[in-house]
C-alpha atoms as a PDB file:
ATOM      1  CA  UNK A   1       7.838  11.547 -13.169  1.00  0.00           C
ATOM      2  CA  UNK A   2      10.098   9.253 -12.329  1.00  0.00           C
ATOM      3  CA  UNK A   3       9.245   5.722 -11.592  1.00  0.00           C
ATOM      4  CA  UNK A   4       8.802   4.637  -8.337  1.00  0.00           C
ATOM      5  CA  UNK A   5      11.051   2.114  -6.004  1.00  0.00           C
ATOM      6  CA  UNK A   6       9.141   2.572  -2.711  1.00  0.00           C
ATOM      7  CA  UNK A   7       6.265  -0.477  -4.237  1.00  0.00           C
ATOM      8  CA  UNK A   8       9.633  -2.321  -4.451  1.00  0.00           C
ATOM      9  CA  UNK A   9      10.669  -1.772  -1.282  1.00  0.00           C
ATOM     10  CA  UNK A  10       7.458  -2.125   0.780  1.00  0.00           C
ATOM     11  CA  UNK A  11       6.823  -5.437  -1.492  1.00  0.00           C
ATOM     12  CA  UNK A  12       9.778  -6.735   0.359  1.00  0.00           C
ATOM     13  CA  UNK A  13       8.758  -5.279   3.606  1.00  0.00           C
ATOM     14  CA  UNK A  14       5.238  -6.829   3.513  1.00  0.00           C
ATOM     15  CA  UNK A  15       7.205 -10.214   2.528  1.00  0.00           C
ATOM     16  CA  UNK A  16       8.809 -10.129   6.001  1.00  0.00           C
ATOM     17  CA  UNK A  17       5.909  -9.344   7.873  1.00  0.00           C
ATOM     18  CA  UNK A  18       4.449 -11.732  10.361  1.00  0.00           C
ATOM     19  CA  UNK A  19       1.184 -10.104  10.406  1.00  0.00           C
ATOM     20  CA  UNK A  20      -0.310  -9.222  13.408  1.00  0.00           C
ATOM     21  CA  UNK A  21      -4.477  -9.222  13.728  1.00  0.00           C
ATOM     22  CA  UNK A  22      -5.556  -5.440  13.613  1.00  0.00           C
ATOM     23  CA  UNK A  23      -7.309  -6.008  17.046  1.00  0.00           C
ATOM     24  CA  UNK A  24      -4.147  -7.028  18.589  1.00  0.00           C
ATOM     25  CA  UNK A  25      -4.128  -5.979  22.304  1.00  0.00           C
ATOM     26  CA  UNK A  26      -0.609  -5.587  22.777  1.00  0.00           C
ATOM     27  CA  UNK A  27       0.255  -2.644  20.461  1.00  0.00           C
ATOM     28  CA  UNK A  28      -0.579   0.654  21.117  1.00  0.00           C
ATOM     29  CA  UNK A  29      -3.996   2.312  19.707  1.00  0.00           C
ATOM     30  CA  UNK A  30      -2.752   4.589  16.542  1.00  0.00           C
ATOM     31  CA  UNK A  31      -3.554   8.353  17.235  1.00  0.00           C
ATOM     32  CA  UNK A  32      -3.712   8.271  13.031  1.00  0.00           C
ATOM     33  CA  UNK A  33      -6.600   5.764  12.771  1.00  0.00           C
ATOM     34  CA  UNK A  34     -10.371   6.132  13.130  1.00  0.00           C
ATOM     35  CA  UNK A  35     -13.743   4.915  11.946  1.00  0.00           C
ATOM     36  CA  UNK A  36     -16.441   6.332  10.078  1.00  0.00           C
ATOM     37  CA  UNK A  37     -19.631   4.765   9.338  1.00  0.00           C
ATOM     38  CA  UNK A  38     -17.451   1.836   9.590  1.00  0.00           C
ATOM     39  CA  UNK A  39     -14.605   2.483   7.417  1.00  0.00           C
ATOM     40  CA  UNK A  40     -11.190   2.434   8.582  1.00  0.00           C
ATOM     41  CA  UNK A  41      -9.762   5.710   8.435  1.00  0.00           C
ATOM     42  CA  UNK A  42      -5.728   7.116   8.694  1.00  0.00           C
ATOM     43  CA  UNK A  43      -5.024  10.373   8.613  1.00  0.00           C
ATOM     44  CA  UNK A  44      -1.490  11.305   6.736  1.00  0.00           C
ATOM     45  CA  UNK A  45      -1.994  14.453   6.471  1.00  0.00           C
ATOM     46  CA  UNK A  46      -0.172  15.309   9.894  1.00  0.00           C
ATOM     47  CA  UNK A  47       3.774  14.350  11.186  1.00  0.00           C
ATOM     48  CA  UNK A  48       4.290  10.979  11.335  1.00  0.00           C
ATOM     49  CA  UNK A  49       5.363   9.653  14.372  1.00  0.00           C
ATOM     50  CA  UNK A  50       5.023   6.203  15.948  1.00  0.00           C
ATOM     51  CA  UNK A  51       2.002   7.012  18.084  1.00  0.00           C
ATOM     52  CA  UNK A  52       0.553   7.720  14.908  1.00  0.00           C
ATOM     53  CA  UNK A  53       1.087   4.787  13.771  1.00  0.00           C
ATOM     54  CA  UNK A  54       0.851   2.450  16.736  1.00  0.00           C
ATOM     55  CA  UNK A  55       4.285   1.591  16.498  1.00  0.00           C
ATOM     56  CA  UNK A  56       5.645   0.135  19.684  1.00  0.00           C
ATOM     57  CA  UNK A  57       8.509   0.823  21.441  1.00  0.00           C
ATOM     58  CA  UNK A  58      10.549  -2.008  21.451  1.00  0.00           C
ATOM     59  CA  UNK A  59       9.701  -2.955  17.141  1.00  0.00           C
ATOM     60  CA  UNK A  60      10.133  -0.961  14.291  1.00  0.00           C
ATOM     61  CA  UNK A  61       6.537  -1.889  12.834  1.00  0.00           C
ATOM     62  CA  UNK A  62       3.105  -1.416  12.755  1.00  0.00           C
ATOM     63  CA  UNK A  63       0.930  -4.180  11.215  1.00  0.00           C
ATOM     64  CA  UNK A  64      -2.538  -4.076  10.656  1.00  0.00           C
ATOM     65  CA  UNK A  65      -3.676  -7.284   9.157  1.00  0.00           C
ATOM     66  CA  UNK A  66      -6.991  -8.982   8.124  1.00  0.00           C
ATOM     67  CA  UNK A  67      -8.036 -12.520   6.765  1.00  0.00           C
ATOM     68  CA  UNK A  68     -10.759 -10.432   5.068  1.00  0.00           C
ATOM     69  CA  UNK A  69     -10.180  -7.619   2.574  1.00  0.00           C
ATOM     70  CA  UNK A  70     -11.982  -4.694   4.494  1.00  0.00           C
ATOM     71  CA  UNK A  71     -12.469  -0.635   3.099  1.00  0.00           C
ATOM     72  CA  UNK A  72      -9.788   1.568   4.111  1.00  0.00           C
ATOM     73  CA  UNK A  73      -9.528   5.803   3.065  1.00  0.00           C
ATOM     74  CA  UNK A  74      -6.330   7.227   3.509  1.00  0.00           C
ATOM     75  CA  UNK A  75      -6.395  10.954   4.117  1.00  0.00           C
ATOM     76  CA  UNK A  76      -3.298  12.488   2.325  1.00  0.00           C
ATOM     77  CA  UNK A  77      -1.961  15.797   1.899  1.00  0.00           C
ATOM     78  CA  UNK A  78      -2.993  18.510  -0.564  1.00  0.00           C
ATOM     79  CA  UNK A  79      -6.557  17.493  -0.241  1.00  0.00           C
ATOM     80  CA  UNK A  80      -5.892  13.844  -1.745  1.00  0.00           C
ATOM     81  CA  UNK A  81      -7.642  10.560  -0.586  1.00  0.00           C
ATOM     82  CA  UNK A  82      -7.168   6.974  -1.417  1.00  0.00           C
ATOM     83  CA  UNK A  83      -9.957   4.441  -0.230  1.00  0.00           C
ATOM     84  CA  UNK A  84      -8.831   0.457  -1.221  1.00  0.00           C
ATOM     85  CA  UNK A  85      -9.949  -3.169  -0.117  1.00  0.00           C
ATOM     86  CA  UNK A  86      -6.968  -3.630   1.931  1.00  0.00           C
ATOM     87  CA  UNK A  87      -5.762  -6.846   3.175  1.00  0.00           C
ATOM     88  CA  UNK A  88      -2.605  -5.413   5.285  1.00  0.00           C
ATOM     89  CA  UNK A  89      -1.799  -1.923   6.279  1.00  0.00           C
ATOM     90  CA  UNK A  90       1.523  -1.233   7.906  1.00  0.00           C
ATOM     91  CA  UNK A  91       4.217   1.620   8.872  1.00  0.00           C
ATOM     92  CA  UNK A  92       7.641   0.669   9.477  1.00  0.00           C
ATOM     93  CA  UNK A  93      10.285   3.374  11.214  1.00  0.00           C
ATOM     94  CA  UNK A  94      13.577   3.527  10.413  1.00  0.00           C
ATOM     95  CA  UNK A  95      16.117   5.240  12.938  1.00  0.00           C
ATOM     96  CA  UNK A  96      15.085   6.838  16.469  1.00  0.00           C
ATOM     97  CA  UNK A  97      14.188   9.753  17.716  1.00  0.00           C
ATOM     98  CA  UNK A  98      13.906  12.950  15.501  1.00  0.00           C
ATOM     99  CA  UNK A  99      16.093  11.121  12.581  1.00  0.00           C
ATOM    100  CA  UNK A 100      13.315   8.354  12.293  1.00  0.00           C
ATOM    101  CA  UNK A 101      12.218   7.990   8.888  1.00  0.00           C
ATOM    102  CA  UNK A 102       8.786   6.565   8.215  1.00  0.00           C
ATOM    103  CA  UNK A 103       7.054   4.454   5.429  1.00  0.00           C
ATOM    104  CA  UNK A 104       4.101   2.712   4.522  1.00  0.00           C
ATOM    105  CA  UNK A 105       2.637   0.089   2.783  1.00  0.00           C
ATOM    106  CA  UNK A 106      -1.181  -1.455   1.728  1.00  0.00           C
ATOM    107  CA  UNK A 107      -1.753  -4.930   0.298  1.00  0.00           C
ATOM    108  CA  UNK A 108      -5.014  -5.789  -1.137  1.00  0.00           C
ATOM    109  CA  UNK A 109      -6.260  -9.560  -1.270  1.00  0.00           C
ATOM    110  CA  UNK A 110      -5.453 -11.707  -3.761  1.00  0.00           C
ATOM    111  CA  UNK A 111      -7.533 -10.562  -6.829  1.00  0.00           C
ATOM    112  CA  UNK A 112      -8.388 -12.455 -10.928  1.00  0.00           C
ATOM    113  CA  UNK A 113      -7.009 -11.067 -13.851  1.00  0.00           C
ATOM    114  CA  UNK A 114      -9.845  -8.622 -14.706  1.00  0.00           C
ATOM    115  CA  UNK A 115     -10.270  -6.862 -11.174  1.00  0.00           C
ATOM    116  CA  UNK A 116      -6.635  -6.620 -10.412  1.00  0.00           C
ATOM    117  CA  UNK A 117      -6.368  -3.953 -13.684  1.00  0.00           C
ATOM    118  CA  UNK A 118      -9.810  -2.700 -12.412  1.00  0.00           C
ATOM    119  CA  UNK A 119      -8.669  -1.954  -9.205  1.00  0.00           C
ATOM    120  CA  UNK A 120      -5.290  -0.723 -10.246  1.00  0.00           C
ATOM    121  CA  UNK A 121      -6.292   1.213 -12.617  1.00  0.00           C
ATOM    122  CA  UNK A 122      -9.039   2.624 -10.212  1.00  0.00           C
ATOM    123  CA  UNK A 123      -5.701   3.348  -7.634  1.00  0.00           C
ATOM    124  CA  UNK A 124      -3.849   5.359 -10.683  1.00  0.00           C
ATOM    125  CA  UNK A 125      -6.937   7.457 -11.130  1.00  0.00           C
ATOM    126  CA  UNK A 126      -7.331   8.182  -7.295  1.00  0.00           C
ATOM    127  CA  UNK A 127      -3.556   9.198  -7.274  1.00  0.00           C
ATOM    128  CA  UNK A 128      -3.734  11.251 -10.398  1.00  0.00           C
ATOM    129  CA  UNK A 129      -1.252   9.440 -12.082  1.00  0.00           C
ATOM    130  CA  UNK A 130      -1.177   8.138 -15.690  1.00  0.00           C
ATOM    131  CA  UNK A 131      -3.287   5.497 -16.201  1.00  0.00           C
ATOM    132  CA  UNK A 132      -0.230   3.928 -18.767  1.00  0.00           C
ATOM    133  CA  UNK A 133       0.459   1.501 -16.078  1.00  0.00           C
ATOM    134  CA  UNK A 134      -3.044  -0.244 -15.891  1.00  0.00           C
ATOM    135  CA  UNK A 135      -2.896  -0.467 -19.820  1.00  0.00           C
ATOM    136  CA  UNK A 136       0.677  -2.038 -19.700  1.00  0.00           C
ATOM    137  CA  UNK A 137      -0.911  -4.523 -17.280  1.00  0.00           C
ATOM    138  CA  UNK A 138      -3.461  -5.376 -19.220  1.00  0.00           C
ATOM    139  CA  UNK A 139      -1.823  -6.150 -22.364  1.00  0.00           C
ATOM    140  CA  UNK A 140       1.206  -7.841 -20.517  1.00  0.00           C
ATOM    141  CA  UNK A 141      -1.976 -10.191 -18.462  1.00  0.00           C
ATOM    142  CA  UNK A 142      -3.668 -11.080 -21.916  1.00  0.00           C
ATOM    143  CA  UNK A 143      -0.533 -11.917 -23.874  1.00  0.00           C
ATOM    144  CA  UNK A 144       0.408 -13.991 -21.364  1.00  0.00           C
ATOM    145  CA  UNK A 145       0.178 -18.347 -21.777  1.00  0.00           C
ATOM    146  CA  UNK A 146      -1.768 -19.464 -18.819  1.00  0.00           C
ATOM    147  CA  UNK A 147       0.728 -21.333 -17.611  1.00  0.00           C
ATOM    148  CA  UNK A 148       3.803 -18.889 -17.445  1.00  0.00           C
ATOM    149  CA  UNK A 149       5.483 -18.889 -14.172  1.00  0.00           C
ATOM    150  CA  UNK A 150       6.996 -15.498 -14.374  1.00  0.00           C
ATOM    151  CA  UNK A 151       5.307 -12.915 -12.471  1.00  0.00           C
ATOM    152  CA  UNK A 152       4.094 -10.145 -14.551  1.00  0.00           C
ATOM    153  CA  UNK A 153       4.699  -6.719 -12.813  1.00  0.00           C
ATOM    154  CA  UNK A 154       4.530  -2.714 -13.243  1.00  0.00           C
ATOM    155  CA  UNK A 155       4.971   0.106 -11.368  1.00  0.00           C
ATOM    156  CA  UNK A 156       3.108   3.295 -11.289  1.00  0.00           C
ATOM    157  CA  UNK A 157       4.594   6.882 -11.778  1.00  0.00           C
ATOM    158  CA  UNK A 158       5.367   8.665  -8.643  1.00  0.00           C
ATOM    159  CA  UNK A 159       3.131  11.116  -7.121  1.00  0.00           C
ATOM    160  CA  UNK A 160       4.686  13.795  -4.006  1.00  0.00           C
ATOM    161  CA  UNK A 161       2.069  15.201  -1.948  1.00  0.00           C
ATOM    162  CA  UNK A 162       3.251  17.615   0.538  1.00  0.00           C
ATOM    163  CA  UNK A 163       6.609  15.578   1.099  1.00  0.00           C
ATOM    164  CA  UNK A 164       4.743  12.251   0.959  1.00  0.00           C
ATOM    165  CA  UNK A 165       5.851   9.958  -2.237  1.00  0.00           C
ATOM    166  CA  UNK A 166       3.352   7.382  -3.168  1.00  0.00           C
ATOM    167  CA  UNK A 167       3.223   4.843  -6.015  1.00  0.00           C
ATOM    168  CA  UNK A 168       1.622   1.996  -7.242  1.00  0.00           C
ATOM    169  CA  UNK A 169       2.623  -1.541  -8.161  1.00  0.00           C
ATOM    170  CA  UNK A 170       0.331  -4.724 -10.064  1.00  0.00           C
ATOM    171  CA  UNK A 171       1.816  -8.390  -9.954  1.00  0.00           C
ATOM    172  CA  UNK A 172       0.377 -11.539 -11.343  1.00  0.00           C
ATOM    173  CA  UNK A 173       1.858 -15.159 -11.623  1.00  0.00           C
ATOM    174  CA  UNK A 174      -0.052 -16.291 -15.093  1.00  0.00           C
ATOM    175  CA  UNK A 175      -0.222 -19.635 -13.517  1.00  0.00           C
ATOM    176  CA  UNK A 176      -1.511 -18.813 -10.583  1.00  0.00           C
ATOM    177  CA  UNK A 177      -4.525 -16.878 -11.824  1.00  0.00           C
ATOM    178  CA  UNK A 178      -4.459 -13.620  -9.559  1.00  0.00           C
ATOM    179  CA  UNK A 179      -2.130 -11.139  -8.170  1.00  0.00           C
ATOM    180  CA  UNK A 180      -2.091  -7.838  -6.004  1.00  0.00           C
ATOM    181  CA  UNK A 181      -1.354  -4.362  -5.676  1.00  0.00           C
ATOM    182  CA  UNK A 182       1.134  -2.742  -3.441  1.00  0.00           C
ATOM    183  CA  UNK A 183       0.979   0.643  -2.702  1.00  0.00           C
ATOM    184  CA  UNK A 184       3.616   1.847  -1.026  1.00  0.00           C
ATOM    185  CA  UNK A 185       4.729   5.254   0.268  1.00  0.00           C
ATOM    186  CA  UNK A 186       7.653   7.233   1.994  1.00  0.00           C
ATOM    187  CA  UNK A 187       8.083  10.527   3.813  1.00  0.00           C
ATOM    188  CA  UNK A 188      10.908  12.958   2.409  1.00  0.00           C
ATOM    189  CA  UNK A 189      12.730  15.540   4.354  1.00  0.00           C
END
């Protein structure tokens, strides 16, 4: 598999997102998103669309953004499912009409050395994908000096699902003491 751009790209997109409270009044109530026993659901399995998404009309986005990591399972096709301690969830469209194109990305919170190759690694495993990446992670995090400013970053291998590429990313800043994961995803015609 090749190795995937989309964490890339949604990195940026998450970068230019104002964040908008989850329980923001304004947008419209995604037709992809429930609750169960108190875990924020979405559904991927099905078209995606802006209702889906509560995108609204007049902006190309859907954010869904908490202080607070929270639990979130994403439903995907073939049977798959990815649950995560999300931070930010959002869809972006690109184009109108039946030309839009569709994307996604999930943020977790900030996260120390140790649980950010946990939890990637724990993201690899739930999307069946080589579990090289966590390892490379790992090694890059403990040979490291503490006080490197360069972020240290990889990217997952690419899994399809039905039409629906997904992959991975890890970053830390050595200095900093704690980085994220970005898992990002697009829809392919």
């Amino acid at each position: 598999m090749r190795r995937l751009l989309i964490p890339l790209v949604a990195l940026l997109m998450l970068a230019a997102c104002n964040g908008e409270d989850m329980n923001d009044k304004d947008s419209p109530n995604p037709t992809a998103r429930t609750s169960v026993d108190g875990v924020e659901v979405w559904d991927l399995t099905g078209t995606p669309t802006a209702t889906s998404f509560g995108i609204p009309e007049d902006k190309a986005a859907g954010v869904y953004e908490t202080q607070k990591p929270r639990t979130v399972r994403f439903i995907l096709p073939e049977g798959a499912e990815l649950t995560v301690e999300a931070t930010l969830v959002t869809f972006e469209r690109f184009g109108e009409g039946d030309a839009a194109h569709f994307t996604f990305a999930i943020r977790t919170a900030q996260l120390e050395p140790d649980a950010l190759v946990t939890d990637y690694r724990d993201i690899l495993v739930q999307l069946k994908v080589s579990t090289d990446a966590a390892d490379k992670l790992a090694a890059e995090i403990a040979s490291a000096p503490d006080d490197q400013t360069e972020r240290v970053d990889v990217g997952s291998d690419e899994v399809t699902l039905d039409g629906l590429a997904i992959g991975a990313q890890a970053g830390l800043a050595p200095i900093a003491g704690s980085g994220r994961i970005i898992i990002g995803g697009s829809w392919r015609r």
